[in-house]
Protein backbone atom coordinates (compact mmCIF):
# COMPACT_ATOMS: atom_id res chain seq x y z
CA UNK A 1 2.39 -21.61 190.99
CA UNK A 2 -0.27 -21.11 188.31
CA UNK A 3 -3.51 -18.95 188.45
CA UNK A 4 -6.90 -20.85 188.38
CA UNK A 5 -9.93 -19.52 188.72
CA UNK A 6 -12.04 -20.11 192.11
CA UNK A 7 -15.47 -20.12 190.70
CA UNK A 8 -16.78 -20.86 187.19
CA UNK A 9 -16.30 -18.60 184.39
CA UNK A 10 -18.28 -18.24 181.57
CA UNK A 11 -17.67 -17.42 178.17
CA UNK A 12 -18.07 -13.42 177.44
CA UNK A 13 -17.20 -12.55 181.58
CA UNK A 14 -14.72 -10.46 182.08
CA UNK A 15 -12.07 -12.11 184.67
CA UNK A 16 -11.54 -10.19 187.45
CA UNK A 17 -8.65 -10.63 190.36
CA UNK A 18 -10.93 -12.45 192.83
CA UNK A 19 -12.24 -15.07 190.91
CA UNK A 20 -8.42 -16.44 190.83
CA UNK A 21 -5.90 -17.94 193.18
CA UNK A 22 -2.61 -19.39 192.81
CA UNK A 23 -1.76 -23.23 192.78
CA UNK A 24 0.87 -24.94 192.60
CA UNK A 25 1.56 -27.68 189.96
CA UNK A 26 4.98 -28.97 188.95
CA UNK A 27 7.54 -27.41 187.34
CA UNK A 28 7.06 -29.76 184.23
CA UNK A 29 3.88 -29.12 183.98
CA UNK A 30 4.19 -25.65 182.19
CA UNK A 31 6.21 -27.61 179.10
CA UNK A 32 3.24 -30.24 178.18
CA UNK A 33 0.17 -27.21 177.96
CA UNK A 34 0.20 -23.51 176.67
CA UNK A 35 -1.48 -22.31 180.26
CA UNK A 36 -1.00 -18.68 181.52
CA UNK A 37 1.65 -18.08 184.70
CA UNK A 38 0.59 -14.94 185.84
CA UNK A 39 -2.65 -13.45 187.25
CA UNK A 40 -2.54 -10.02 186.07
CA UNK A 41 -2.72 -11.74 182.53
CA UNK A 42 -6.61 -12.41 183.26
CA UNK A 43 -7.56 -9.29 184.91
CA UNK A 44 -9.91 -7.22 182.84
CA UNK A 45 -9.84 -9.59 180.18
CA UNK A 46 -12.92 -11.47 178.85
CA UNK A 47 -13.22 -15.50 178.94
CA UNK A 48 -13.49 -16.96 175.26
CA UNK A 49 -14.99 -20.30 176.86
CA UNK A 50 -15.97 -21.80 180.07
CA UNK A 51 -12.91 -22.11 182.83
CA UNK A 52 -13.80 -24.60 185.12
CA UNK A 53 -12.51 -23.83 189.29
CA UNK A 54 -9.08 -25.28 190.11
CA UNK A 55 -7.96 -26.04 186.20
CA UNK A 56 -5.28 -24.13 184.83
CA UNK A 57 -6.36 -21.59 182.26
CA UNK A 58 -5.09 -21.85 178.27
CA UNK A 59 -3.61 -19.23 176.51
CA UNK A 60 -6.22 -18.95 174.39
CA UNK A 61 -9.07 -19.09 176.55
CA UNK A 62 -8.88 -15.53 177.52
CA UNK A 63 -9.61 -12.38 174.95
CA UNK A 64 -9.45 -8.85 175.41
CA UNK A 65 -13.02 -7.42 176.18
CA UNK A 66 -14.99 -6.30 172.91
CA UNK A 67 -15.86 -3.01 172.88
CA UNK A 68 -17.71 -3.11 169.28
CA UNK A 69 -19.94 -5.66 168.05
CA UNK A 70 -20.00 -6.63 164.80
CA UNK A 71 -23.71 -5.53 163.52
CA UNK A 72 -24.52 -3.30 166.40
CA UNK A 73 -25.16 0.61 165.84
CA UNK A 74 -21.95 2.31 166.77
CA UNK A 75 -20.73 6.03 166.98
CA UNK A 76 -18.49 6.76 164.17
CA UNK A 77 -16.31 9.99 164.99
CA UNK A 78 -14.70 11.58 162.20
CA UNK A 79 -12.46 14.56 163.20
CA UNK A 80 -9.91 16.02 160.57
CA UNK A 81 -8.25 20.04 160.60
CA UNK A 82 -10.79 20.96 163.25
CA UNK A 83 -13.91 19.91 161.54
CA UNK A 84 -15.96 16.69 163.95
CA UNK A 85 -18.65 15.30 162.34
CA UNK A 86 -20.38 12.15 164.41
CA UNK A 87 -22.61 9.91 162.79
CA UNK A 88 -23.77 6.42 163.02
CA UNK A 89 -22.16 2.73 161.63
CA UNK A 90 -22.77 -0.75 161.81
CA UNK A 91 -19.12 -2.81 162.35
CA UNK A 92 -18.43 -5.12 160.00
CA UNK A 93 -16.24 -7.12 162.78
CA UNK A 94 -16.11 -7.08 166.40
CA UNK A 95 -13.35 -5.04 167.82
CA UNK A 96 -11.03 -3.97 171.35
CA UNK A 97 -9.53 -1.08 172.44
CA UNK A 98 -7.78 0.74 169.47
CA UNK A 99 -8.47 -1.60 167.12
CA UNK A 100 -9.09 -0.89 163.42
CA UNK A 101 -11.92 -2.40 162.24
CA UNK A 102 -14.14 -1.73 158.96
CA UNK A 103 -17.34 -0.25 159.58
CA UNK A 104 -20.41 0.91 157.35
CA UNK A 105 -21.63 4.36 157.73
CA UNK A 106 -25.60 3.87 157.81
CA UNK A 107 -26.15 7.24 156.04
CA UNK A 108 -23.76 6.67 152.89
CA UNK A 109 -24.04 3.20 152.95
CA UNK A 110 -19.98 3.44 151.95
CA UNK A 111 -17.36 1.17 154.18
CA UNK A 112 -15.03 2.92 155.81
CA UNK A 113 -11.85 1.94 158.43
CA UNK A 114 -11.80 3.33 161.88
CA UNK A 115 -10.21 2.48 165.20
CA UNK A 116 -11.88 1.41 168.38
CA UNK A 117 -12.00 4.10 171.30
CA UNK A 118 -12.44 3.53 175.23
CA UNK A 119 -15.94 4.50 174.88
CA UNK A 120 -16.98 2.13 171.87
CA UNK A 121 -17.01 4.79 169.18
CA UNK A 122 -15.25 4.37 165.97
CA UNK A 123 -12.59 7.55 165.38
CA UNK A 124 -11.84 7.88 161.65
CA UNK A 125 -10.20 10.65 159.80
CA UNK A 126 -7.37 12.77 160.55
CA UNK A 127 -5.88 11.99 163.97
């Protein structure tokens, strides 16, 4: 039994648990394709291309949701002995959850490495 999507998925959606069901394919059929075997695998992760309804879904067709954008304005959070100073970036690179990515700091124009948070902001400094 293999998860395939129900409906059409496009790239950039995130996948959630009822656009799938499970179908059954032979055992063999695993060996000749890199295809994921388990729905929770999708769920709350973000289609890299279309997945058509019924076909078994690559390995790498699926990403884990972006939560920066490389060239978008971003929060950069820099928080060190007590001292939080916020500001704002432009990534250099998309990024996911706790990521680090390198991001410019509009102000300073200077480059600087930072992870990803929950909420899309870029933490930096002392954590």
């Amino acid at each position: 039994m293999l998860p395939v999507p129900t409906v059409t998925i496009y790239a950039g959606d995130i996948i959630k648990e009822s656009m799938l069901r499970l179908q059954a394919y032979p055992e063999t059929f695993k060996a000749r394709a890199a295809v994921i075997d388990a729905p929770l695998a999708m769920v709350g992760r973000s289609a890299r291309r279309m997945l058509l309804p019924g076909e078994p879904v690559p390995v790498n067709a699926v990403d884990d949701p972006r939560l920066v954008s490389r060239g978008a304005p971003t929060q950069i959070v820099f928080e060190e002995n007590g001292l939080f100073i916020t500001t704002v970036g432009s990534p250099l690179q998309n990024g996911g959850l706790g990521e680090l990515i390198r991001i410019r700091n509009s102000d300073t124009g200077r480059i600087i490495l930072g992870t990803v948070m929950a909420d899309g902001r870029v933490r930096t400094g002392d954590r």
